[in-house]
Protein backbone atom coordinates (compact mmCIF):
# COMPACT_ATOMS: atom_id res chain seq x y z
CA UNK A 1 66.93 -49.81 203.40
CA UNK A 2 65.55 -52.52 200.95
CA UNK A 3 62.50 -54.27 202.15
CA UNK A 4 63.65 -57.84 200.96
CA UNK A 5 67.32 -59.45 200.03
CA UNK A 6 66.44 -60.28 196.45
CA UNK A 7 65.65 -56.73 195.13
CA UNK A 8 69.09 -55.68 196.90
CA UNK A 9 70.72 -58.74 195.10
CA UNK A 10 69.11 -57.88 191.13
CA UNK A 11 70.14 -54.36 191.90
CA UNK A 12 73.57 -54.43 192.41
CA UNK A 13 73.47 -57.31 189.95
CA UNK A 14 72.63 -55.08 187.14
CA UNK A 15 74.60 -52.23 187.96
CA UNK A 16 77.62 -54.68 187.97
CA UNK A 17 76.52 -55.71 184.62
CA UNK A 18 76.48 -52.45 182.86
CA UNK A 19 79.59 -51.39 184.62
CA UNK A 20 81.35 -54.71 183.25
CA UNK A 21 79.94 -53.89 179.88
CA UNK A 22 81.16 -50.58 180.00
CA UNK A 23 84.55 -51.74 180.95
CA UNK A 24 84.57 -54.05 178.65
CA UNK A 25 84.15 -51.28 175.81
CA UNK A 26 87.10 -49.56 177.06
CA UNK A 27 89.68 -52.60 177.34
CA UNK A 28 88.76 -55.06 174.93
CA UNK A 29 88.22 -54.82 171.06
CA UNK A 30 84.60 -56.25 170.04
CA UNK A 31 84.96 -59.99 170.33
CA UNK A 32 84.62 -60.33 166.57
CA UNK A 33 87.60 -58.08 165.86
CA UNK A 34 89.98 -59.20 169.16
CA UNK A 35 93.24 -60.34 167.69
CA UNK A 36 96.57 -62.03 168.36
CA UNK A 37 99.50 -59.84 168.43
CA UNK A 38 102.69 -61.04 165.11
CA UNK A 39 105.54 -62.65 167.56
CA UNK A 40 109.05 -62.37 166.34
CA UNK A 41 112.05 -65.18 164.94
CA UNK A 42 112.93 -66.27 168.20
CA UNK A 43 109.64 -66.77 169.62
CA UNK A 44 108.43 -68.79 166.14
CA UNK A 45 111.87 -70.23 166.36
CA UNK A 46 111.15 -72.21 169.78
CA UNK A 47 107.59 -72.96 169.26
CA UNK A 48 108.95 -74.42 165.80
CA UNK A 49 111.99 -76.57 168.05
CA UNK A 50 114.41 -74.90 165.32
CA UNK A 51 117.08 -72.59 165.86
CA UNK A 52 117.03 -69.23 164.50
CA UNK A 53 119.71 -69.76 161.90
CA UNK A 54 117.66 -73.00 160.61
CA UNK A 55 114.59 -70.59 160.56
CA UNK A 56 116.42 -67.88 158.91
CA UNK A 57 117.45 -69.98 156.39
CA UNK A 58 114.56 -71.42 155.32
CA UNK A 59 113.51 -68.25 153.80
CA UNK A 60 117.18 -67.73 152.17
CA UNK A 61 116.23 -71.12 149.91
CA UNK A 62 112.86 -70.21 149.34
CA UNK A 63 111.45 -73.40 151.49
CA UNK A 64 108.79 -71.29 153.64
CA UNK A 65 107.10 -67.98 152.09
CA UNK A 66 107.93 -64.54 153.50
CA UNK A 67 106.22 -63.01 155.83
CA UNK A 68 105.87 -59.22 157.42
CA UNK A 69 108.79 -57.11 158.52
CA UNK A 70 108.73 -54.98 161.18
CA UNK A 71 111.05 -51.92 162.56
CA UNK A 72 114.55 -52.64 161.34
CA UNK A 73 113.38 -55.46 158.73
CA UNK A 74 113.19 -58.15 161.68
CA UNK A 75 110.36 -60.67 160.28
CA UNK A 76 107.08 -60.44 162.21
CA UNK A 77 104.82 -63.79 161.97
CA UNK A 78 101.08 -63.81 162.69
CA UNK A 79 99.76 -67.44 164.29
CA UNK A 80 98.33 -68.08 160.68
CA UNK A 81 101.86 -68.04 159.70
CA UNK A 82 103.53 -70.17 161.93
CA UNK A 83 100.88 -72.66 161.24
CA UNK A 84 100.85 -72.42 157.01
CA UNK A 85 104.96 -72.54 157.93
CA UNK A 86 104.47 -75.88 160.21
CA UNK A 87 102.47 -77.61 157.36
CA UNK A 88 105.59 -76.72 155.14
CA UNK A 89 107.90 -78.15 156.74
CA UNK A 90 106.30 -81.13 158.14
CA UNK A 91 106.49 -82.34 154.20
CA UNK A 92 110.16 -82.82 154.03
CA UNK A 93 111.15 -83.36 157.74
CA UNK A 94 112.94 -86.41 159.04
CA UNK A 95 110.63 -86.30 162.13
CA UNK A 96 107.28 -84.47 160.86
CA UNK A 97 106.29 -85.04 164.59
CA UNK A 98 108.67 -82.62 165.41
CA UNK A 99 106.68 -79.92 163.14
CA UNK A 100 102.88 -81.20 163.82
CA UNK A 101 103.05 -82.73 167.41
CA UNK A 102 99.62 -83.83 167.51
CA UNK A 103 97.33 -87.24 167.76
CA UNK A 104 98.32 -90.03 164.83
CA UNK A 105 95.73 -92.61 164.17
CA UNK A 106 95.06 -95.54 167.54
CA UNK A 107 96.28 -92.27 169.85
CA UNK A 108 93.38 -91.23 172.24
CA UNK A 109 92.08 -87.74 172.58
CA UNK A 110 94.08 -86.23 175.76
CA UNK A 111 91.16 -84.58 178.32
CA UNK A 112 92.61 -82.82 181.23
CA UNK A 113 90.86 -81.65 183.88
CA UNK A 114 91.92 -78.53 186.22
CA UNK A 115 90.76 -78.67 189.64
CA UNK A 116 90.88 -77.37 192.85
CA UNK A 117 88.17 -77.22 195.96
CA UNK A 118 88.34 -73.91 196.34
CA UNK A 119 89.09 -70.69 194.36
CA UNK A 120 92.24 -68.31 193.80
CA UNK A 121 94.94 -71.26 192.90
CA UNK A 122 94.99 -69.95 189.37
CA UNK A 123 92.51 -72.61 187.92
CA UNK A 124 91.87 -70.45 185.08
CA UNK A 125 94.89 -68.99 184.56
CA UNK A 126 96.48 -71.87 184.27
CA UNK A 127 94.13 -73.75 181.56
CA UNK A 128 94.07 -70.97 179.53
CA UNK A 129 97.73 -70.09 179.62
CA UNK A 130 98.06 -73.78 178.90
CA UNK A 131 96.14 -73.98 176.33
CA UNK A 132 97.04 -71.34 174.60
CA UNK A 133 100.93 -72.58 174.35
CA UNK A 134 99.56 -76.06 173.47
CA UNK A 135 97.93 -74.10 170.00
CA UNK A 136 100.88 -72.77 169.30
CA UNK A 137 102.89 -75.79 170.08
CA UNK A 138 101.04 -76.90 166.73
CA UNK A 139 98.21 -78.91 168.30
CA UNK A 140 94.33 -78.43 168.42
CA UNK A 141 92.97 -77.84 171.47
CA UNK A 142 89.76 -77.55 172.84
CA UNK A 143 88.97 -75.34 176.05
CA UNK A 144 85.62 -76.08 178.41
CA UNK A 145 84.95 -73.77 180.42
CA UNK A 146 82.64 -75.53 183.01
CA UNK A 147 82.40 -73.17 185.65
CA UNK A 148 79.01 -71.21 186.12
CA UNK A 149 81.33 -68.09 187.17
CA UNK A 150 82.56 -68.47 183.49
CA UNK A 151 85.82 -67.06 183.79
CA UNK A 152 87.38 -68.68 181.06
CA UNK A 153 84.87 -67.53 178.73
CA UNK A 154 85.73 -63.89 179.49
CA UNK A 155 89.32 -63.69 178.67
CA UNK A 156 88.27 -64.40 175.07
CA UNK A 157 85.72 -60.80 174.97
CA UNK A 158 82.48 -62.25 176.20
CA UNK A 159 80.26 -61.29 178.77
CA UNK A 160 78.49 -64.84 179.74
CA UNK A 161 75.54 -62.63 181.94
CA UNK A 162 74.80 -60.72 178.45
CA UNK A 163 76.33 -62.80 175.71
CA UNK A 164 74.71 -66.04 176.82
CA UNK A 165 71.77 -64.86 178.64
CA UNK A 166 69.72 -67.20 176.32
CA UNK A 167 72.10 -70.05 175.96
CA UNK A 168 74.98 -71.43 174.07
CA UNK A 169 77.07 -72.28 176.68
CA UNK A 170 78.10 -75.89 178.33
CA UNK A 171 74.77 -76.08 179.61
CA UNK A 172 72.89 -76.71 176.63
CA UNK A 173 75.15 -79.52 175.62
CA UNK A 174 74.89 -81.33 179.43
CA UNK A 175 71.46 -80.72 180.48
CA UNK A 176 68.66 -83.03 181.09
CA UNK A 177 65.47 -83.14 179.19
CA UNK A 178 62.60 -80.46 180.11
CA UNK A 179 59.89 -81.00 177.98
CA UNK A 180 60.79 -78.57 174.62
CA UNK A 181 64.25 -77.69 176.39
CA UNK A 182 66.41 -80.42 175.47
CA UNK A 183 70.57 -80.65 174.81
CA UNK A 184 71.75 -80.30 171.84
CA UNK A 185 75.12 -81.34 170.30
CA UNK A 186 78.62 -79.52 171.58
CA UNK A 187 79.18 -78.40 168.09
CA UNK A 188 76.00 -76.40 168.86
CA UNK A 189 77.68 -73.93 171.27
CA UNK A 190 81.14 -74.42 170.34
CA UNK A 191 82.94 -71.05 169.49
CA UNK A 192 86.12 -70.69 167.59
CA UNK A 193 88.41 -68.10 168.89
CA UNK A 194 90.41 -65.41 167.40
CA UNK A 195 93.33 -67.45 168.35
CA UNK A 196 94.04 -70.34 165.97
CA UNK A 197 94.11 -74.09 166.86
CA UNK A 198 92.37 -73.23 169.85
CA UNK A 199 88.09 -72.90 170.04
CA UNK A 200 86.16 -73.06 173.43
CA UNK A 201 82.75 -74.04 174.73
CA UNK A 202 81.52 -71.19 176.78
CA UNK A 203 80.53 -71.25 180.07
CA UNK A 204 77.82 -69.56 182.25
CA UNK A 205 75.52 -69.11 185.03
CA UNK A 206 72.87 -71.44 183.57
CA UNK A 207 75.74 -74.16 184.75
CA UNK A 208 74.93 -73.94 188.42
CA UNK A 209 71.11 -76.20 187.55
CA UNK A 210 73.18 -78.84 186.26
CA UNK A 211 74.09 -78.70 189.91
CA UNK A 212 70.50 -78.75 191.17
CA UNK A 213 69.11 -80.78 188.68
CA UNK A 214 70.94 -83.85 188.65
CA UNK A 215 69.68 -84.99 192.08
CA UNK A 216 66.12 -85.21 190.38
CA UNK A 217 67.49 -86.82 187.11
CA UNK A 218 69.21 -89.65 189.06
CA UNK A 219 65.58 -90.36 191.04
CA UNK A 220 63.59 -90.56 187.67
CA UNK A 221 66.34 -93.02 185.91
CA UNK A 222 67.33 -90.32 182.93
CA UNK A 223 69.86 -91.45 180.88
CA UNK A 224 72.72 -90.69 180.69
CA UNK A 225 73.57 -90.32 183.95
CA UNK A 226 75.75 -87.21 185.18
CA UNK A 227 78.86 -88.70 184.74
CA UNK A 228 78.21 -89.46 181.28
CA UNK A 229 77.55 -86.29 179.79
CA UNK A 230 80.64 -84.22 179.33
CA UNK A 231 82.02 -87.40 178.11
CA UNK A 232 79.78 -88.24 175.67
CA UNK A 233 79.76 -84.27 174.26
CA UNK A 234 83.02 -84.27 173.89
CA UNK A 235 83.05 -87.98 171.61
CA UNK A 236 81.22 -85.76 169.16
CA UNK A 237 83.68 -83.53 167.93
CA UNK A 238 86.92 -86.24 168.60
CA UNK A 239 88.32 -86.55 165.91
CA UNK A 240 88.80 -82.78 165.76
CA UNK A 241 91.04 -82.28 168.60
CA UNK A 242 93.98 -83.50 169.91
CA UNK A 243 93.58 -81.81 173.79
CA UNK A 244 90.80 -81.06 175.59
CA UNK A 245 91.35 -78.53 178.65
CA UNK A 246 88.13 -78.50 181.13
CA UNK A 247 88.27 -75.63 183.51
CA UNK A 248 86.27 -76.74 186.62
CA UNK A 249 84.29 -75.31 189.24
CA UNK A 250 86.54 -74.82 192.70
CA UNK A 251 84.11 -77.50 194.32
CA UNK A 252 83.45 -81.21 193.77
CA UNK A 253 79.98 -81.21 192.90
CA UNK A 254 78.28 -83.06 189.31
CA UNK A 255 80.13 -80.88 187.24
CA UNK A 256 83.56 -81.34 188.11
CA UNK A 257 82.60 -85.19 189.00
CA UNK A 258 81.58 -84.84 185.01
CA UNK A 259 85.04 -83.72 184.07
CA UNK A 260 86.52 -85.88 185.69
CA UNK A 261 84.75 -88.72 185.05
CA UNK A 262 85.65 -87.46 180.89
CA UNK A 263 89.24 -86.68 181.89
CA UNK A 264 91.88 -88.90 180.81
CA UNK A 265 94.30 -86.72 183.01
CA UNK A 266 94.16 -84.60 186.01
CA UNK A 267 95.79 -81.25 187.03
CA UNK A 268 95.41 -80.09 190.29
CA UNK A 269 96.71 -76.28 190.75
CA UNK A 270 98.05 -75.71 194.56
CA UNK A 271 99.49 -72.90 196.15
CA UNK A 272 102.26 -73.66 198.62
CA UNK A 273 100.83 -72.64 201.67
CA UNK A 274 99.51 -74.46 204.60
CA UNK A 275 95.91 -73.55 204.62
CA UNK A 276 95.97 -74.24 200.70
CA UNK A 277 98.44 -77.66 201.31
CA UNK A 278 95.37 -78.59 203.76
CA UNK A 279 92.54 -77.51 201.54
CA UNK A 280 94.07 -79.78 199.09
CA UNK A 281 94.29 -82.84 201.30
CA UNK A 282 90.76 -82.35 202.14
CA UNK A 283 89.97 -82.32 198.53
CA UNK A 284 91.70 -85.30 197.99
CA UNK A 285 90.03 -87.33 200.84
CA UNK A 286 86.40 -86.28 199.49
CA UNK A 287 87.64 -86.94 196.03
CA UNK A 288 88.97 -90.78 196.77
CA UNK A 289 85.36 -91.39 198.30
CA UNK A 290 83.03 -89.92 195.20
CA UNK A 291 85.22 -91.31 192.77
CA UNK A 292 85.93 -95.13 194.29
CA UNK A 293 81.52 -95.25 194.17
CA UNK A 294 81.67 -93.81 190.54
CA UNK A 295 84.19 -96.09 189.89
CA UNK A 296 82.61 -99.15 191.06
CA UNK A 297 79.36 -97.52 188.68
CA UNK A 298 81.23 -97.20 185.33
CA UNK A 299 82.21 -93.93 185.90
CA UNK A 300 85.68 -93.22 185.59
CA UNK A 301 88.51 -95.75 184.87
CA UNK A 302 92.36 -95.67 184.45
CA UNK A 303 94.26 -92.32 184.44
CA UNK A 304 97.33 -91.49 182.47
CA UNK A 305 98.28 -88.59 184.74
CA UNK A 306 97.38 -86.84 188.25
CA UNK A 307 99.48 -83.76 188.39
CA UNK A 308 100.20 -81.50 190.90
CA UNK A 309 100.70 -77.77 189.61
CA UNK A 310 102.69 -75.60 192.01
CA UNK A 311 101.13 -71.62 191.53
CA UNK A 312 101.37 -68.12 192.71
CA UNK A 313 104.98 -69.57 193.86
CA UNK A 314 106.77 -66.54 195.04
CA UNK A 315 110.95 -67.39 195.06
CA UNK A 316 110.91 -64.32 197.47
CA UNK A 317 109.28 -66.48 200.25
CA UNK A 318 110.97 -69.30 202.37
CA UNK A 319 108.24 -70.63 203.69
CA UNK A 320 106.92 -71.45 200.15
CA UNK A 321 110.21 -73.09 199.42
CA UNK A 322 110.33 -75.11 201.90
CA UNK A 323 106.54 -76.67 201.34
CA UNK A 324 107.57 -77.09 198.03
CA UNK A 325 110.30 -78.85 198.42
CA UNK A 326 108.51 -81.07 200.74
CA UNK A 327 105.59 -81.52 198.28
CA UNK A 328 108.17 -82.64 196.17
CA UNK A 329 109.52 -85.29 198.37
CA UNK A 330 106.31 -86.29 199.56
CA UNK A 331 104.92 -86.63 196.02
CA UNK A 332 107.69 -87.65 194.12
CA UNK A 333 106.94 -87.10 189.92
CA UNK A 334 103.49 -85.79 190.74
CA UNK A 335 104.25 -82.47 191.46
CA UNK A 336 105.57 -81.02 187.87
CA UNK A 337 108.85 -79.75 187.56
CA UNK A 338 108.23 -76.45 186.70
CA UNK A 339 105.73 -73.79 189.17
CA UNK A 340 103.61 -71.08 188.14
CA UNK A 341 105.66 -68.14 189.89
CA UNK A 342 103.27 -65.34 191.16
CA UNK A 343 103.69 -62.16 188.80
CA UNK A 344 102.82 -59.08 188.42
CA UNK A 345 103.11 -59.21 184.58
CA UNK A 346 100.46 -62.11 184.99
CA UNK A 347 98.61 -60.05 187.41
CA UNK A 348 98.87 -57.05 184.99
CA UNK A 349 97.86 -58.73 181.87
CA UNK A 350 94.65 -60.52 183.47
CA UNK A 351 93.69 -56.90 184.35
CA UNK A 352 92.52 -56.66 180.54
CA UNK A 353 91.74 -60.59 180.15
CA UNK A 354 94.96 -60.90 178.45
CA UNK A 355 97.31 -64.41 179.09
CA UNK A 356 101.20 -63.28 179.28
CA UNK A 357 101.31 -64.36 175.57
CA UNK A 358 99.42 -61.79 174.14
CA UNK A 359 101.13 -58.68 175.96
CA UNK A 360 102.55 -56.37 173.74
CA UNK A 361 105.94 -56.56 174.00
CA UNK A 362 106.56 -52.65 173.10
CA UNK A 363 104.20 -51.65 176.37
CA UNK A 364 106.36 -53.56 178.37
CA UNK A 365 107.38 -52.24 181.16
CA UNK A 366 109.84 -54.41 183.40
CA UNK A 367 111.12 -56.85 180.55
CA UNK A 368 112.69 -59.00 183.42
CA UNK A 369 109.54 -59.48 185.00
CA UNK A 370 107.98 -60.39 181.32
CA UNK A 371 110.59 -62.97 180.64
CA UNK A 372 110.84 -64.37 184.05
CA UNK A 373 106.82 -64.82 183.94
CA UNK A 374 106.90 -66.06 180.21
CA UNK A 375 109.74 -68.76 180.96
CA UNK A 376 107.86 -70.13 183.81
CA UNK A 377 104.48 -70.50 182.46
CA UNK A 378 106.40 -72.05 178.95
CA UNK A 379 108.32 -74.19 181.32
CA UNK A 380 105.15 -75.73 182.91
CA UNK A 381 103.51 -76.19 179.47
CA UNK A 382 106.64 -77.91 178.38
CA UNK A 383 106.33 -79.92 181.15
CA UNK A 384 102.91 -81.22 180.48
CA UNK A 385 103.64 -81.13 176.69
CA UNK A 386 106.13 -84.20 177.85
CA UNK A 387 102.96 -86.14 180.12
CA UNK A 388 101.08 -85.65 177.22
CA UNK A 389 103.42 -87.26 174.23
CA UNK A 390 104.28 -90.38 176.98
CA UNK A 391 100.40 -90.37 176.96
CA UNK A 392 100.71 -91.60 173.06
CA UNK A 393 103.69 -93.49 173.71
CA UNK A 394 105.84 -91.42 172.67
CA UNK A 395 108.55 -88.71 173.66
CA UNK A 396 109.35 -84.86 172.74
CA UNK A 397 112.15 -82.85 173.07
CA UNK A 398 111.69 -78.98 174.23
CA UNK A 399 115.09 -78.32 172.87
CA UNK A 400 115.82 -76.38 169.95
């Protein structure tokens, strides 16, 4: 029996770690040499909004440059492909919106915010999915991953507890002044990723005394305040972006009341089930309190969005159709078209921090379950894809 708590607690804590480590050596490539699987015509084809025929023939004329063939000659493109073969096309296009989506000069850098008050609604899943689609849609995103429990962070082949023991993470670019330990700029800790268009600011433990230190910073007067400092991070490196995804903490403590205050849209992930249907209303009532005082402070102004995102929606399950068609009448537009279905090819793919994009499609298994997961999450992204081009004034059309 162990004399005191803490020695229990560090104990367990580092056998976790090494076992995580060790797992992490049998899933997962080294971070540095993680890569995207090649996806074939009709995948480039639809994140392209061309048909197969048009794609097909742009290599008959000699307009885009060949790329890799796989088992029975079908072309294989990487994501460095599909973005030299955007750049291409965009030159002679009617519509070179159609072939680089992304901010034009007086549009605003889109921020949106994922949140939730409390955990398993597929927070992370969701951002990450998200943003991943969103790179490959042809834009440059930015992930945040401001939750000390750093999830985010680990589906891209870190280990926050061992990787960031000593700091490059959020933290460092939020925290207050302590005598030699003092923020530094975003660019600072910001990683690129193995996946193109899309780098990330890690997260970590060292989050959680943002929590317990603001309470002190507000008494001595430091500037800026808490609400201010994801925001003003993230008007650093603006111009380099054109969608910012924040990941937040399942509570609404400083750092989510950061986000927010930075976000120029919400996205509130909610699973259709009572408990979670009254979790969120609870939520919502807290949230309408904090935010009308930081409102009334400078905090937080208009919005351009508050979504609701319907996840782990199981079709099989009546009660969840009902509630969700009563969300839907009860929230009219709010609640996107499209839900998050749960999945075991989600489930399955998470098991080796993998999004459904980067299965590969040869280990497979049920290809019905892999399609019906894949449509849903690209149907969702599609869906915000929309918010986000009425954002700029502007519309899009998913069709090929």
């Amino acid at each position: 029996m162990h004399s005191v708590l803490h020695d229990k607690l560090r104990e367990d804590a580092e056998r976790l770690s090494e076992a995580l480590e060790h797992m992490s050596k049998l899933f997962l490539a080294p971070k540095e040499q993680k890569s995207l699987r090649s996806f074939a015509t009709p995948e480039v084809a639809e994140l392209l909004r061309v048909s197969d025929g048009y794609l097909r023939k742009a290599h008959f004329d000699d307009r885009i440059p060949e790329v890799e063939q796989g088992a029975n000659n079908k072309r294989l493109y990487t994501a460095e492909n599909i973005i030299e073969i955007r750049h291409i096309l965009a030159q002679n296009a009617k519509d070179p919106l159609q072939f680089l989506p992304g901010r034009r000069p007086g549009d605003k850098l889109q921020i949106w915010s994922t949140v939730n008050f409390k955990g398993g609604s597929s927070k992370t899943t969701t951002t990450i999915s998200l943003g991943m689609r969103l790179a490959m849609r042809g834009y440059r995103v930015l992930l945040l991953d401001s939750d000390p429990q750093a999830s985010l962070t680990t589906f891209f082949g870190y280990q926050p507890e061992i990787d960031f023991r000593k700091g490059g993470t959020l933290y460092d670019a939020i925290r207050y002044n302590d005598g030699d330990s003092v923020r530094v700029p975003i660019v600072d800790v910001l990683k690129k990723t193995y996946f193109p268009n899309l780098d990330i600011v890690p997260g970590g433990i060292m989050l959680s005394e943002f929590e317990t230190e603001t309470p002190m910073a507000l008494s001595r007067g430091e500037q800026p305040v808490f609400f201010n400092r994801i925001r003003d991070s993230l008007r650093q490196v603006e111009d380099d972006y054109d969608i910012v995804l924040i990941d937040c903490p399942p509570q609404l403590g400083y750092l989510t009341m950061s986000a927010v205050c930075a976000s120029t849209s919400l996205l509130m992930t909610i699973i259709p089930e009572r408990v979670d249907l009254a979790s969120a209303s609870q939520f919502l009532t807290m949230a309408s309190g904090v935010l009308e005082v930081l409102h009334t402070n400078g905090g937080i102004g208009a919005y351009d969005n508050f979504a609701y995102l319907l996840t782990r929606f199981d079709t099989a399950i009546s009660t969840q159709q009902d509630l969700s068609e009563w969300m839907r009448e009860l929230l009219g537009d709010s609640v996107i078209k499209t839900p998050f279905v749960k999945s075991s090819a989600v489930s399955e793919a998470g098991l080796s921090q993998k999004t459904i994009f980067e299965v590969d499609l040869s280990a497979v298994k049920n290809r019905k379950t892999y399609e019906r997961a894949l449509e849903s999450v690209i149907g969702f992204s599609n869906d915000i894809e929309i918010m986000i081009q009425k954002s700029w004034g502007r519309g899009v059309s998913n069709e090929t």
